[in-house]
Protein backbone atom coordinates (compact mmCIF):
# COMPACT_ATOMS: atom_id res chain seq x y z
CA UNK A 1 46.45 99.44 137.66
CA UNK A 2 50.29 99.92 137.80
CA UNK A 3 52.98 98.63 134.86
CA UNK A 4 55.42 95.59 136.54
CA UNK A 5 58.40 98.15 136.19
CA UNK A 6 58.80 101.63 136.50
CA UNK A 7 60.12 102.56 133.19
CA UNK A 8 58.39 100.54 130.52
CA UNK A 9 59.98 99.83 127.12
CA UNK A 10 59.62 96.26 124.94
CA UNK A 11 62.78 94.64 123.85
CA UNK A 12 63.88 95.25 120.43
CA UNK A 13 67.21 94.65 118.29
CA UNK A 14 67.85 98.55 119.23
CA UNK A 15 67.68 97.97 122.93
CA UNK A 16 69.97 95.31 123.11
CA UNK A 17 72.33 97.15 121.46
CA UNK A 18 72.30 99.96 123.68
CA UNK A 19 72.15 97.59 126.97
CA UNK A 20 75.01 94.91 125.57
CA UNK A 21 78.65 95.58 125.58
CA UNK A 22 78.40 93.01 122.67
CA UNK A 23 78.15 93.98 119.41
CA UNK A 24 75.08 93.47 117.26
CA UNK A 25 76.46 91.14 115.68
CA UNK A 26 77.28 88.98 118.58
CA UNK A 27 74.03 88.51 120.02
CA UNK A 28 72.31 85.91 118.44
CA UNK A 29 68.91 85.23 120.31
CA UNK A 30 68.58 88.91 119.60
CA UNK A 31 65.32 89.62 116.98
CA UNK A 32 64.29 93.27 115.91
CA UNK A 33 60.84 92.30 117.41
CA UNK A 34 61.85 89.49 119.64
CA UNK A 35 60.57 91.21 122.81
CA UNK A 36 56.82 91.29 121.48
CA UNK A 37 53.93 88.95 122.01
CA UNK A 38 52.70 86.52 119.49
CA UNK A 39 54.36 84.48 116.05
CA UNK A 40 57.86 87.04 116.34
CA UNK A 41 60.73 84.89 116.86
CA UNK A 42 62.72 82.81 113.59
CA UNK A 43 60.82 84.78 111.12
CA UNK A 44 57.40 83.97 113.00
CA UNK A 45 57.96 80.73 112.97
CA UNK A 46 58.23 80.77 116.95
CA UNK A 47 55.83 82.07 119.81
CA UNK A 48 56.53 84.56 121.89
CA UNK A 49 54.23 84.60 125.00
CA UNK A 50 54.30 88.04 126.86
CA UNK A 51 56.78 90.89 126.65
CA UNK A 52 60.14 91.21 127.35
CA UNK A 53 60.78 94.41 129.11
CA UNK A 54 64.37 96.20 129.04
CA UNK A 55 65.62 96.49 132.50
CA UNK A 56 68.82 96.48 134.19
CA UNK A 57 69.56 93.41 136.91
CA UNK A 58 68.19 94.48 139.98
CA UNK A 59 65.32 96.83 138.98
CA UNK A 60 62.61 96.62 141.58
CA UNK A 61 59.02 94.62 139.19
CA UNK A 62 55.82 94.90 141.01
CA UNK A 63 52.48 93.76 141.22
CA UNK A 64 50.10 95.43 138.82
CA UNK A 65 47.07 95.10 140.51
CA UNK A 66 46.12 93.41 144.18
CA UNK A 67 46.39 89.44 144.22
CA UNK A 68 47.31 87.10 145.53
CA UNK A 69 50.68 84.94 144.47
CA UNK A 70 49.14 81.99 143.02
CA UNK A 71 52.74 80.42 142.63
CA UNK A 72 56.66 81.49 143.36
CA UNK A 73 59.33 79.18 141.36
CA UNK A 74 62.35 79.23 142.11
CA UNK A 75 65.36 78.56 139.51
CA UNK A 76 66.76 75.21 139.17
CA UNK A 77 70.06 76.27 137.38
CA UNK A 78 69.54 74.43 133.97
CA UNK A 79 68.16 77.02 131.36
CA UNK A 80 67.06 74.07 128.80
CA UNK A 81 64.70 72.37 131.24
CA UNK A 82 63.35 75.70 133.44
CA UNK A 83 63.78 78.40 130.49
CA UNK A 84 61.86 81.41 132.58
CA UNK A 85 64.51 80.11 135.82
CA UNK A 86 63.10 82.58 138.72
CA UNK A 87 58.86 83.46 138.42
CA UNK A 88 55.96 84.92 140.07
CA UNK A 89 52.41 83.56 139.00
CA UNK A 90 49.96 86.72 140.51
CA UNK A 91 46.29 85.83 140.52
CA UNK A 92 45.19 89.44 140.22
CA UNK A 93 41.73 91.47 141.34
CA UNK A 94 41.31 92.27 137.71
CA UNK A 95 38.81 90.44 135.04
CA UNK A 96 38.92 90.24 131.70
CA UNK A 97 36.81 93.03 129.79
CA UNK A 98 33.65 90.94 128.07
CA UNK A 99 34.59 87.21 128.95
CA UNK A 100 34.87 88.53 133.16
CA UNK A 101 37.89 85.62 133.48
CA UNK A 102 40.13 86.37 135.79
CA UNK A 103 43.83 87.42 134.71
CA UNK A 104 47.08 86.19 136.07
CA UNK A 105 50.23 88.45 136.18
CA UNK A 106 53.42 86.29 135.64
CA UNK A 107 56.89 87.20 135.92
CA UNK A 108 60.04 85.75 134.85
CA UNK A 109 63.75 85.72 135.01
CA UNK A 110 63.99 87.12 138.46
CA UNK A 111 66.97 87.66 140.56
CA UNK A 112 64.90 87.15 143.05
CA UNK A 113 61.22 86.65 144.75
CA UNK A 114 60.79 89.17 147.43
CA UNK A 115 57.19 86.94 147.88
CA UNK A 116 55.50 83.46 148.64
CA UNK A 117 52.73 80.96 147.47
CA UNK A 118 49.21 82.46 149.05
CA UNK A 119 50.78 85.83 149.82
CA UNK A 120 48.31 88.54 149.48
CA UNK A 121 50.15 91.99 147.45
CA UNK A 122 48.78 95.22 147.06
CA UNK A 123 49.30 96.99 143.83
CA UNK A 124 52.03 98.75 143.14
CA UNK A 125 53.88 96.35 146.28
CA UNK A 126 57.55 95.15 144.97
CA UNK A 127 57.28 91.72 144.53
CA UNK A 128 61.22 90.87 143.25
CA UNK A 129 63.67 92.66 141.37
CA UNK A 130 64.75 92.12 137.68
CA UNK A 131 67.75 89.41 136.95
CA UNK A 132 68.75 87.09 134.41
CA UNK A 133 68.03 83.45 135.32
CA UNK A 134 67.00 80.81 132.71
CA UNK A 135 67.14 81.31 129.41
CA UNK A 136 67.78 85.23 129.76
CA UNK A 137 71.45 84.54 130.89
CA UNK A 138 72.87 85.22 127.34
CA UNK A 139 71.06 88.17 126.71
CA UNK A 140 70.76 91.73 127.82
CA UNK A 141 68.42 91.78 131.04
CA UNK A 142 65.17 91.74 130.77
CA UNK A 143 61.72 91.17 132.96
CA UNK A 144 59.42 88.67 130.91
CA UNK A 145 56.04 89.81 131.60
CA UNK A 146 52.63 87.78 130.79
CA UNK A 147 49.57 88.10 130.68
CA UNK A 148 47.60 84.77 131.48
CA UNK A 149 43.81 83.26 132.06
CA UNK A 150 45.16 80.34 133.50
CA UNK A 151 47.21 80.46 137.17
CA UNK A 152 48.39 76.78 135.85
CA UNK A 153 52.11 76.28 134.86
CA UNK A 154 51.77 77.00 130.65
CA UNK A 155 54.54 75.48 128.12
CA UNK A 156 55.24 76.75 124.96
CA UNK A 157 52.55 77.89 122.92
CA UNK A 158 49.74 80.76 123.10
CA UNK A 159 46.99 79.07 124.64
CA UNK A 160 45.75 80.92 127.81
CA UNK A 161 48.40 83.65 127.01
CA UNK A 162 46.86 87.54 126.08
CA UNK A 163 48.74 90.40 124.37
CA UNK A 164 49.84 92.07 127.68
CA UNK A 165 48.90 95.38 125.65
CA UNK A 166 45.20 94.07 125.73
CA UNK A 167 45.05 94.51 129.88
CA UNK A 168 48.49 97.64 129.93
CA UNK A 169 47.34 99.33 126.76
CA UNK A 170 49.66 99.72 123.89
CA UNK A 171 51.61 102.96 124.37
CA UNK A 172 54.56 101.08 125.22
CA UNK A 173 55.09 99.85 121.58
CA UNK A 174 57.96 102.41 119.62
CA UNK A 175 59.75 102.33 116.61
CA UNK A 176 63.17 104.32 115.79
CA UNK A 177 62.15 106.90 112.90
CA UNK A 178 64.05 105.62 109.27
């Protein structure tokens, strides 16, 4: 199984300030564990539903397993209505250890596809490069990467959504040392 980017590393409040020519200050969607899956955004108050992945525009994300693209979306330019703006849904040739469902790769904020609806990928295959449509146009570039049981279009929310850690493993979490 390969990551979706070369270099993996979650989005934290450090990141963004080393990727922004803002100040700290001045970015404020930023969250010191924003980038994280699960109840970490407005003081848990909010779902987050994969990870977002620090990466400049441009950076080549690809598939992490074989599958095939279940679904491509393409951005429609309004980041209230179509918040992930450019995605990849991957039905991938992995299953879910103990429950065998099948998981779904999906990908988000694209520059763009480099793949279409029914295409068959191979791992490891580039499947679009990193950008900053929807919602991710205010903030320091990022890939949003989930991990689904459901190729369906998901809203907000949890449901059908895994800890991406639970399929990648969970060396990619770090902390700076206080």
């Amino acid at each position: 199984m390969k990551t979706p980017l070369q270099h993996m590393e979650i989005r934290t409040f450090e990141t963004d300030a080393r990727n922004s020519e803002e100040s700290i200050i001045r970015l404020p969607k930023t969250s010191p564990v924003g980038g994280d899956y699960g109840r970490v955004r407005a003081a848990g108050l909010k779902n987050h539903q994969g990870w977002d992945l620090v990466a400049t525009v441009g950076t080549p994300v690809v598939a992490i397993s074989d599958g095939i693209v279940e679904w491509v979306h393409l951005y429609t330019g309004d980041p209230d209505s179509d918040p992930y703006g450019n995605q990849i849904c991957l039905r991938t040739a992995m299953k879910r250890k103990f429950t065998g469902e099948t998981i779904w790769a999906f990908y988000a904020h694209l520059l763009i596809s480099s793949v279409h609806r029914h295409q068959h990928v191979s791992e490891g295959q580039v499947i679009g490069m990193v950008g900053k449509t929807g919602n991710a146009i205010d903030v320091p570039s990022h890939l949003h990467f989930e991990i689904r049981t459901s190729g369906e279009r998901l809203g907000k929310g949890l449901l059908y959504r895994l800890n991406p850690g639970e399929i990648l493993g969970y060396r990619y979490y770090a902390c700076a040392a206080g």
